[in-house]
C-alpha atoms as a PDB file:
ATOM      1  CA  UNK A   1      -0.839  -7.018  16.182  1.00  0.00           C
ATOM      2  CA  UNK A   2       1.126 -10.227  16.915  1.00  0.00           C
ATOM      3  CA  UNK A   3      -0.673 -13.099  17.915  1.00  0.00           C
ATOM      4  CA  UNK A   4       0.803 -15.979  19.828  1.00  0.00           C
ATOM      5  CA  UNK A   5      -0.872 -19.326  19.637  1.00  0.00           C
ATOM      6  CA  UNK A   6      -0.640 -23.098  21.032  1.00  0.00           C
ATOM      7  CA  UNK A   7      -1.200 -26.054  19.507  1.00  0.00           C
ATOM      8  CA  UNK A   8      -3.331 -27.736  22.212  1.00  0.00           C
ATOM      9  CA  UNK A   9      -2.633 -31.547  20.430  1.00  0.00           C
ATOM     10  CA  UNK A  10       0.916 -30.546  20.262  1.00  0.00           C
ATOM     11  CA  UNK A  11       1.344 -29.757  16.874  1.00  0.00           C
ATOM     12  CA  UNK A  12      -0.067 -27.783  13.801  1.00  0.00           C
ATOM     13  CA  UNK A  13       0.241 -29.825  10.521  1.00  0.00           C
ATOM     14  CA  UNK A  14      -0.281 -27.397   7.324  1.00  0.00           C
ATOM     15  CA  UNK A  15      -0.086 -27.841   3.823  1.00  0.00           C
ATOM     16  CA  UNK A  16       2.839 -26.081   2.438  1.00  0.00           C
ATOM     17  CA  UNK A  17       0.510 -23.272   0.958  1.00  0.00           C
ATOM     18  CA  UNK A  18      -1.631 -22.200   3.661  1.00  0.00           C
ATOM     19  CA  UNK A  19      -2.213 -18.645   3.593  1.00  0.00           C
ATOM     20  CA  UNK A  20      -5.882 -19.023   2.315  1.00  0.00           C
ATOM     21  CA  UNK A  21      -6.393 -21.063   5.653  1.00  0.00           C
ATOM     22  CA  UNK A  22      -4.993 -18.028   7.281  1.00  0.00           C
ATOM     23  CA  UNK A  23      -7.022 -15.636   5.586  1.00  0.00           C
ATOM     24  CA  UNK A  24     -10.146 -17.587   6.024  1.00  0.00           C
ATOM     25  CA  UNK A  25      -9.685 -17.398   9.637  1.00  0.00           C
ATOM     26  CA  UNK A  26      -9.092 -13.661   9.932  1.00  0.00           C
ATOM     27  CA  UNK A  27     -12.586 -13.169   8.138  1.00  0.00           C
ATOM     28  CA  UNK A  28     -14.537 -15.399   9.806  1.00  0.00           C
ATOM     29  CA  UNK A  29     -13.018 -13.612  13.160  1.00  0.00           C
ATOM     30  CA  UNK A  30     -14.330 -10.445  12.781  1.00  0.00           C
ATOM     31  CA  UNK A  31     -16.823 -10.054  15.030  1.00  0.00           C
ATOM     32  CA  UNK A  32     -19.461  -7.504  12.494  1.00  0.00           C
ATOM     33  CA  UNK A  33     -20.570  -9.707   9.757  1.00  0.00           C
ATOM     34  CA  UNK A  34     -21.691  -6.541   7.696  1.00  0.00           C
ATOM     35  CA  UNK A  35     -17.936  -4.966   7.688  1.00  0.00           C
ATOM     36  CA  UNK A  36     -16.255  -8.693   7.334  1.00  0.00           C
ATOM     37  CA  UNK A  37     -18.618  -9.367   4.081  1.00  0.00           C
ATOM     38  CA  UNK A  38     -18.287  -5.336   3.247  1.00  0.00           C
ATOM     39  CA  UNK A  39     -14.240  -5.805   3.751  1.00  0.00           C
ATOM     40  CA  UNK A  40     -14.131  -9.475   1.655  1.00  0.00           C
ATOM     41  CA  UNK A  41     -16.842  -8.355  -1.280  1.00  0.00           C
ATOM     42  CA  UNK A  42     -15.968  -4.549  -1.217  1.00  0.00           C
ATOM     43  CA  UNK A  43     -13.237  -2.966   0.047  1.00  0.00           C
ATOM     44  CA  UNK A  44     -11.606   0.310  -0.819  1.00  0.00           C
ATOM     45  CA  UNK A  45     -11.311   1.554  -4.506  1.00  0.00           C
ATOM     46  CA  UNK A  46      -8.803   3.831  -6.967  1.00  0.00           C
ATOM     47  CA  UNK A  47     -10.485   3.089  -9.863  1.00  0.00           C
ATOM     48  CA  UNK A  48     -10.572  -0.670 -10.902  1.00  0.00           C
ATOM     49  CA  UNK A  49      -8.051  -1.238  -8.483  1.00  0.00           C
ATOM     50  CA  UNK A  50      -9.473  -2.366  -4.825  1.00  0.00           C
ATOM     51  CA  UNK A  51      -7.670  -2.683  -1.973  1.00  0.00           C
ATOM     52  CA  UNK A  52      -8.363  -4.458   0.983  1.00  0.00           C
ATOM     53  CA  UNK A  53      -5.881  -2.761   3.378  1.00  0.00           C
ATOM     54  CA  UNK A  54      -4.509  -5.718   5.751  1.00  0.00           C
ATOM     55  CA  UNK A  55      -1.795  -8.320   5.826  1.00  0.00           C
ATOM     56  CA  UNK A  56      -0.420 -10.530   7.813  1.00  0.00           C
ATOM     57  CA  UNK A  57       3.071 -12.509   8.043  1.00  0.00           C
ATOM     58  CA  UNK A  58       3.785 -16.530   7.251  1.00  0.00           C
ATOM     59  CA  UNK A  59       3.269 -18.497  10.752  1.00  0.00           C
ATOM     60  CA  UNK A  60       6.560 -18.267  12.568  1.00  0.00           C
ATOM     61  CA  UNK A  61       7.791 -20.745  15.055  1.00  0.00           C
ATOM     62  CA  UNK A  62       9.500 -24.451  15.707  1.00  0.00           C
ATOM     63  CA  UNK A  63       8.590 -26.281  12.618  1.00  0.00           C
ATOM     64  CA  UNK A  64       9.634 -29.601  10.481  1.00  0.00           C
ATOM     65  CA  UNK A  65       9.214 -29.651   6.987  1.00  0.00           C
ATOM     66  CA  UNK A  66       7.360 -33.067   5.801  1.00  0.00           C
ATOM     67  CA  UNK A  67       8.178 -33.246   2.254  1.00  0.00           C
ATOM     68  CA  UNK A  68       7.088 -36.395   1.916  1.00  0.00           C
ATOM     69  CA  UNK A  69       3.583 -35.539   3.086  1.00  0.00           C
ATOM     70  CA  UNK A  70       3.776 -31.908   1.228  1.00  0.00           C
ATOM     71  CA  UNK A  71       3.264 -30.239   5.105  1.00  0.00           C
ATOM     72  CA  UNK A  72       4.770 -28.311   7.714  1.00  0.00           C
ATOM     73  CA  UNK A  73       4.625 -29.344  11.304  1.00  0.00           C
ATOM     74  CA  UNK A  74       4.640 -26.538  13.802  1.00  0.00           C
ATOM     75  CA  UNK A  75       5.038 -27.016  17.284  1.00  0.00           C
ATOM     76  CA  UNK A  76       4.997 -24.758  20.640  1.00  0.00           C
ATOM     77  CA  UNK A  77       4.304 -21.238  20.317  1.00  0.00           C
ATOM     78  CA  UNK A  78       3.298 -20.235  17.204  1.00  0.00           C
ATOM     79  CA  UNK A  79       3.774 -16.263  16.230  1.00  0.00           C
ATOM     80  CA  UNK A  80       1.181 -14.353  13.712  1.00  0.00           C
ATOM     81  CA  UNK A  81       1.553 -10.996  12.576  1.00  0.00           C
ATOM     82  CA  UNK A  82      -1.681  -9.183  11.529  1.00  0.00           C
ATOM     83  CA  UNK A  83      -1.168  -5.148   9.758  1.00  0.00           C
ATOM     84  CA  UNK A  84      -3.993  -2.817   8.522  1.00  0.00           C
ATOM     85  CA  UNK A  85      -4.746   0.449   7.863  1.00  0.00           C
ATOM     86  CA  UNK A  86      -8.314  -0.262   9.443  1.00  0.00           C
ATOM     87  CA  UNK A  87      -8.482   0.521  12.945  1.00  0.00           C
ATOM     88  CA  UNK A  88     -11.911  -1.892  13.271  1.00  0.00           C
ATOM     89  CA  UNK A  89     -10.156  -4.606  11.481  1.00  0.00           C
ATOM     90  CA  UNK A  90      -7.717  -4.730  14.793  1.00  0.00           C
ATOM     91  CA  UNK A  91     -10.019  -3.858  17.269  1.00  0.00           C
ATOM     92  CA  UNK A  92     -12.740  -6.360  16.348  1.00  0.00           C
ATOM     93  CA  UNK A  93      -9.932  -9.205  15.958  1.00  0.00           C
ATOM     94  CA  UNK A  94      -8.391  -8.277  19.615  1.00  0.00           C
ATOM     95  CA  UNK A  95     -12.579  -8.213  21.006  1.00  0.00           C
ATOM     96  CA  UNK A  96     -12.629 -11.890  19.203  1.00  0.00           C
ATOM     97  CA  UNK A  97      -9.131 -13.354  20.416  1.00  0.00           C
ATOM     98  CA  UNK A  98      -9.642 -12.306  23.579  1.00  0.00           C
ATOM     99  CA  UNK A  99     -12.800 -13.163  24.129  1.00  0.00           C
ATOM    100  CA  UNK A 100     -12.428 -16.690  22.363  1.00  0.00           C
ATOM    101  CA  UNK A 101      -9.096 -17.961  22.862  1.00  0.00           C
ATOM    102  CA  UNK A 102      -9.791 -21.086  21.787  1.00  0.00           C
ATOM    103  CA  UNK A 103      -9.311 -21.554  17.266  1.00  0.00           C
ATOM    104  CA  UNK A 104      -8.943 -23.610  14.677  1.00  0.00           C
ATOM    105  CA  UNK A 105      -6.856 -24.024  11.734  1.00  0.00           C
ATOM    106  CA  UNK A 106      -6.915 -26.174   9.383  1.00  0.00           C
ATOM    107  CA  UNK A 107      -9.058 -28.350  11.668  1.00  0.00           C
ATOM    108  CA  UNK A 108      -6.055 -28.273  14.360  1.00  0.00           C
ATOM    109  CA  UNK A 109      -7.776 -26.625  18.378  1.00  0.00           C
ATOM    110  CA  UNK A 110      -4.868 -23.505  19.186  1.00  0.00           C
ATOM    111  CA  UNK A 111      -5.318 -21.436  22.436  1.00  0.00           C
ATOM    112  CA  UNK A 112      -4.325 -17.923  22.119  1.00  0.00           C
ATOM    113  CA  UNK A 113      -1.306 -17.014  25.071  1.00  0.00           C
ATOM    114  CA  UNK A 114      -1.188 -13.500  24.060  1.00  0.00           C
ATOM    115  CA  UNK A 115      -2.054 -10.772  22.260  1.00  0.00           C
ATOM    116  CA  UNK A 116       0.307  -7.592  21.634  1.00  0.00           C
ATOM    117  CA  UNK A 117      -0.588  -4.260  19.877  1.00  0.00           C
ATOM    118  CA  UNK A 118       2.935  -3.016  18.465  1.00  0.00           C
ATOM    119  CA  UNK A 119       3.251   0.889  17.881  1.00  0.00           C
ATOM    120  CA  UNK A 120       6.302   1.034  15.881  1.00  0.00           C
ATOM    121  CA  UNK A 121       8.158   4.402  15.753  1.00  0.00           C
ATOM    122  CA  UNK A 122       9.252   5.783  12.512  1.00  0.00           C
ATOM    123  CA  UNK A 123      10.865   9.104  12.982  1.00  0.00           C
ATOM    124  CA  UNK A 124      13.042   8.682  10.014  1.00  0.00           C
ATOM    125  CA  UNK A 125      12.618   8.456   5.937  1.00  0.00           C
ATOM    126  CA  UNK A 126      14.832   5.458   5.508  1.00  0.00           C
ATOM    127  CA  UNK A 127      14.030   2.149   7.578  1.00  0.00           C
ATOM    128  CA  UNK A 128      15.949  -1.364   6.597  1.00  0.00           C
ATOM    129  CA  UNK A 129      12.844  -3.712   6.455  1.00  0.00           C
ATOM    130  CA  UNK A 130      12.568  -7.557   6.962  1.00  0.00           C
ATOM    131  CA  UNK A 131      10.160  -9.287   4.675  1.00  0.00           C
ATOM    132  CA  UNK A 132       7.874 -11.173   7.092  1.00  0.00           C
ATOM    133  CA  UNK A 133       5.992 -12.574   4.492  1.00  0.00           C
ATOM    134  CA  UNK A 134       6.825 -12.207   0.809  1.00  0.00           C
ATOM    135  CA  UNK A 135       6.741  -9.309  -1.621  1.00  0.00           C
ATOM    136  CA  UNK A 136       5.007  -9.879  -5.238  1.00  0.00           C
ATOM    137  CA  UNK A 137       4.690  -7.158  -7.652  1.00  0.00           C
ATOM    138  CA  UNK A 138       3.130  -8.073 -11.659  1.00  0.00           C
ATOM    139  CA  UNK A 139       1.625  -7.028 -14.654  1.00  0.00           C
ATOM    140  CA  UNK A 140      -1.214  -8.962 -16.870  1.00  0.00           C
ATOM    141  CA  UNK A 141      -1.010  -9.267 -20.436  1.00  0.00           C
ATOM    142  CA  UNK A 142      -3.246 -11.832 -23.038  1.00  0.00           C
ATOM    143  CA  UNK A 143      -1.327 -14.495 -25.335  1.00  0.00           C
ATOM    144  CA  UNK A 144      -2.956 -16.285 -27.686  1.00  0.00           C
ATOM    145  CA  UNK A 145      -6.568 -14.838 -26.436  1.00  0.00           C
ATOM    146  CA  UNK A 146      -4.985 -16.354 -22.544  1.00  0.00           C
ATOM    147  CA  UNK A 147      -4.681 -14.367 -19.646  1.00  0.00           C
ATOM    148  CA  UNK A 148      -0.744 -14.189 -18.633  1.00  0.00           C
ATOM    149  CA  UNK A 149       0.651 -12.981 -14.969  1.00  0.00           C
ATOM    150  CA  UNK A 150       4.350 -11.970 -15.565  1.00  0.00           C
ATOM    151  CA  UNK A 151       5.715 -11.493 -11.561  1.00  0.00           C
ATOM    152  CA  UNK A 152       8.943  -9.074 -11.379  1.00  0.00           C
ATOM    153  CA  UNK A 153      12.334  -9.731  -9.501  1.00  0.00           C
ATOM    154  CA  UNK A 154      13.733  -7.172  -6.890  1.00  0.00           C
ATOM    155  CA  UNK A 155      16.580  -7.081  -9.494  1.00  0.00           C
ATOM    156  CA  UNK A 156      14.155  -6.059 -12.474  1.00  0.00           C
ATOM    157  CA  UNK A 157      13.917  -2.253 -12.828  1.00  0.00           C
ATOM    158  CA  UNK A 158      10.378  -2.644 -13.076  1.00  0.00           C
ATOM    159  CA  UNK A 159      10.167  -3.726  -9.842  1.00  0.00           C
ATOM    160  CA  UNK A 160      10.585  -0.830  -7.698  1.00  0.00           C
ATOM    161  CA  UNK A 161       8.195   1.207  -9.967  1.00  0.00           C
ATOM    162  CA  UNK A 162       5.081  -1.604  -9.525  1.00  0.00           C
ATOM    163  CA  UNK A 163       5.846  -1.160  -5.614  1.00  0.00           C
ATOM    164  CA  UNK A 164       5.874   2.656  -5.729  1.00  0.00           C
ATOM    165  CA  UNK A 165       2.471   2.553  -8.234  1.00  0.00           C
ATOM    166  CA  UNK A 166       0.957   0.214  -5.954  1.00  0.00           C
ATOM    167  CA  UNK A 167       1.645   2.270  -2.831  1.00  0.00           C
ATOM    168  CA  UNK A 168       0.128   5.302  -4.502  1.00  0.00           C
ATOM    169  CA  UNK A 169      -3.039   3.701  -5.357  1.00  0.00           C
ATOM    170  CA  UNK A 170      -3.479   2.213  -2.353  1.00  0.00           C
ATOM    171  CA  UNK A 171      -3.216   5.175  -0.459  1.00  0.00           C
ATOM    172  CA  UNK A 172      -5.521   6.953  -2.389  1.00  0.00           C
ATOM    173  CA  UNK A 173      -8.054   4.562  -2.601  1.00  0.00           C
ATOM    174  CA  UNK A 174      -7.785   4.897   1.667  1.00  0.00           C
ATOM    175  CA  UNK A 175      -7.208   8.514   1.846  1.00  0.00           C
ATOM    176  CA  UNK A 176      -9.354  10.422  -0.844  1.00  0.00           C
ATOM    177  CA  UNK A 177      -5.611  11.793  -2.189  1.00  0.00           C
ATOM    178  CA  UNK A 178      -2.594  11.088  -3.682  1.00  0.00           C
ATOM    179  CA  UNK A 179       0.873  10.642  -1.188  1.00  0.00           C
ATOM    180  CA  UNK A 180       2.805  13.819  -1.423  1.00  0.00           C
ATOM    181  CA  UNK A 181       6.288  12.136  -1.103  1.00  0.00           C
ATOM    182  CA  UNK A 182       7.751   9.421  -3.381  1.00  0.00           C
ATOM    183  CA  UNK A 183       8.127   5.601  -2.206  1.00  0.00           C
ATOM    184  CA  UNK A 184      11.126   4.362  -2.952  1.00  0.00           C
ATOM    185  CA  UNK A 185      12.210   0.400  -2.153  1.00  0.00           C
ATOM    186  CA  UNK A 186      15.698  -0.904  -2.952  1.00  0.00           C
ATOM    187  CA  UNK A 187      16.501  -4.658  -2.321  1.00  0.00           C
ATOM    188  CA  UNK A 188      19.865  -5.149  -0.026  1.00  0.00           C
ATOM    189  CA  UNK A 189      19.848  -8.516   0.697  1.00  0.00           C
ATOM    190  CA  UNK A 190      18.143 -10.455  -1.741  1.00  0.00           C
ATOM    191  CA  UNK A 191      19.052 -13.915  -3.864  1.00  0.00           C
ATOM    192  CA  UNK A 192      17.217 -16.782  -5.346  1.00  0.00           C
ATOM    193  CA  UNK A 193      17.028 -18.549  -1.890  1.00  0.00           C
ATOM    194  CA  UNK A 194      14.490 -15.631  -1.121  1.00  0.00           C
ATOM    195  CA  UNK A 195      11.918 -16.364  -3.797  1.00  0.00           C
ATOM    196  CA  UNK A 196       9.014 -18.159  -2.745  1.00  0.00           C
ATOM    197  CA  UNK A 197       6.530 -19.812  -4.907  1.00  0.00           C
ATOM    198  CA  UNK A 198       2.850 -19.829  -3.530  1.00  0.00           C
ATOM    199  CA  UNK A 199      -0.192 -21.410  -4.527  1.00  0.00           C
ATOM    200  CA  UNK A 200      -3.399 -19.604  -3.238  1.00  0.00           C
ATOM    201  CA  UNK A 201      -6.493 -21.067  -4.561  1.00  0.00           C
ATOM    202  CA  UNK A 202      -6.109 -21.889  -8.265  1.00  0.00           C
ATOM    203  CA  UNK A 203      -2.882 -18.808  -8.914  1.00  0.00           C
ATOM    204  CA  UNK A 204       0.524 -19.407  -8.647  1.00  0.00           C
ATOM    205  CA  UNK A 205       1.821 -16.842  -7.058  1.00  0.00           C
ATOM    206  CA  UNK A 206       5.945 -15.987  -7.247  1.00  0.00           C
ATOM    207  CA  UNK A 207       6.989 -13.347  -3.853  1.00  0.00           C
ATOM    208  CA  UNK A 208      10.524 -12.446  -2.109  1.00  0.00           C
ATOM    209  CA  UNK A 209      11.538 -12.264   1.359  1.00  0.00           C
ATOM    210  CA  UNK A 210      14.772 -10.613   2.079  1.00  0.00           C
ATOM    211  CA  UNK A 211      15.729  -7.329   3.397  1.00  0.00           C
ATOM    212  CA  UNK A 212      14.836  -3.727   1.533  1.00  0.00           C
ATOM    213  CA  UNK A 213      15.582  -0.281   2.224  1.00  0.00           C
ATOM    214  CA  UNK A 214      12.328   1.998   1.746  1.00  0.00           C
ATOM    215  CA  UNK A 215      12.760   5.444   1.445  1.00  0.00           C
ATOM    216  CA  UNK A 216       9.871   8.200   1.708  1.00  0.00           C
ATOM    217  CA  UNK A 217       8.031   9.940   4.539  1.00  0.00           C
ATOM    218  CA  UNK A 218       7.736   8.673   8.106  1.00  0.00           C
ATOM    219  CA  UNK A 219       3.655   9.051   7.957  1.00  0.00           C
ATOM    220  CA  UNK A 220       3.999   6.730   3.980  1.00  0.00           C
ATOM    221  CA  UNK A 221       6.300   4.269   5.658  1.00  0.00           C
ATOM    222  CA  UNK A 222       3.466   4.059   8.675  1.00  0.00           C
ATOM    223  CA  UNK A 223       1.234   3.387   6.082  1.00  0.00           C
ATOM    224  CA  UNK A 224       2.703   0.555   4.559  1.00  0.00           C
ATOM    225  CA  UNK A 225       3.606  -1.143   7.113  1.00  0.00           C
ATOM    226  CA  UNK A 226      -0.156  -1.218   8.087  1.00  0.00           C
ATOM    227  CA  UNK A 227      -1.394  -2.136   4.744  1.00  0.00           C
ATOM    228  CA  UNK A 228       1.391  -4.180   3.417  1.00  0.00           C
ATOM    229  CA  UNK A 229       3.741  -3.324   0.492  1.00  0.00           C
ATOM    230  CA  UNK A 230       3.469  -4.283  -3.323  1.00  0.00           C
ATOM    231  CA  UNK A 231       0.279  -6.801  -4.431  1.00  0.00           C
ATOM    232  CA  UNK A 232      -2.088  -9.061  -3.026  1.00  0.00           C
ATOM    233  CA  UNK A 233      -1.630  -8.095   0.748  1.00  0.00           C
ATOM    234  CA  UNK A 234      -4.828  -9.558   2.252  1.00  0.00           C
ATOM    235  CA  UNK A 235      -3.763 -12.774   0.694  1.00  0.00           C
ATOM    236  CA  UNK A 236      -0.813 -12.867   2.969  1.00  0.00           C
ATOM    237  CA  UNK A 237       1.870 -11.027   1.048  1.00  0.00           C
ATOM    238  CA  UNK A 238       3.764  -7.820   1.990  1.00  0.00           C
ATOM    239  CA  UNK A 239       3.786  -7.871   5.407  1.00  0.00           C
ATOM    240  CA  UNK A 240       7.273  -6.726   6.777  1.00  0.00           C
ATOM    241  CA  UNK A 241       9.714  -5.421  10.176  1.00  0.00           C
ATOM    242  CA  UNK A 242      12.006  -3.265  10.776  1.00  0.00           C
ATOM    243  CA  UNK A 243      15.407  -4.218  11.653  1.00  0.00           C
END
């Protein structure tokens, strides 16, 4: 679903690190309370692993970066990208959005102009992608009795594996079954101007945009395009295009 939003002040001033703002929003606009607090304190399950099964892309639009002030200024029409797997998380957002145009984030009034529900076609089992917002894959290990995050390059072998892993588990924590066909992801246009450092509550998060091949099945790609590819999705990572 891509949302497209007006400042109606002008402008949209946001921290730098914002997508908790974002995500906040997207809760509080589902319109059941019981699936919003079952979706935020629940979610879907392989194992220990839960999944929330959304995304949604960086704000895109006419901005100015304010380092001095550590915040971007958007202006005009402002474009958001919402995925999931969850056919009530879309529906209940395009009830709210339409019914309430009127938002706010980060304490700035936006009027919705439009709303557009995309049905992307993919008839094939390679697609170039677009990172719309970035890609993070990790693993967890202890140090000195510390809980460490170690966050893997496109470059790093590892990396494709953690994506394909990830994939797997979350579509059999939606599903009830394991995919049938492999996921593959290869970087093609990736360099150190793509990685993006993210703070989201108290975790520093480290993501990369850029452009991918994935490889697999037309339904699999479907699916991750939905849900989002590699970690922490619902916190506004994965989210991607085709080109």
């Amino acid at each position: 679903m891509t949302v497209k939003m007006r400042p109606l002040n002008g402008s949209l001033a946001m921290p730098f690190h914002y997508q908790y703002a974002l995500q906040g929003l997207l809760y509080r606009s589902l319109r059941e309370e019981n699936f919003a607090h079952f979706l935020h304190d629940t979610g879907y399950y392989k194992g220990k692993r839960k999944f929330k099964l959304f995304t949604f892309s960086r704000l895109m639009g006419t901005h100015t970066i304010r380092r001095e002030l550590k915040r971007i200024e958007f202006k005009n029409i402002i474009t958001w990208r919402i995925g999931s797997v969850l056919e009530d998380v879309i529906q209940q957002l395009q009830e709210r959005f339409m019914q309430d145009r009127l938002i706010q984030i980060n304490g700035f009034p936006l009027i919705i102009e439009s709303l557009e529900l995309e049905e992307p076609r993919f008839n094939q089992s390679k697609h170039v992608i677009q990172m719309l917002s970035p890609i993070t894959v990790y693993s967890t290990y202890e140090e000195q009795e510390k809980k460490k995050t170690n966050y893997f390059a496109p470059t790093d072998p590892a990396f494709p594996l953690l994506v394909s892993s990830n994939f797997s588990n979350k579509y059999e924590a939606y599903h009830g079954y394991a995919p049938r066909d492999e996921f593959i992801i290869r970087p093609l246009q990736v360099n150190d101007s793509h990685k993006v450092v993210t703070k989201f509550k108290n975790h520093i998060i480290t993501g990369w945009l850029g452009k991918y091949e994935l490889e697999s099945s037309p339904e699999q790609i479907a699916f991750a395009h939905n849900a989002g590819i590699g970690s922490r999705n619902s916190q506004g990572f994965g989210m991607f295009e085709i080109v």
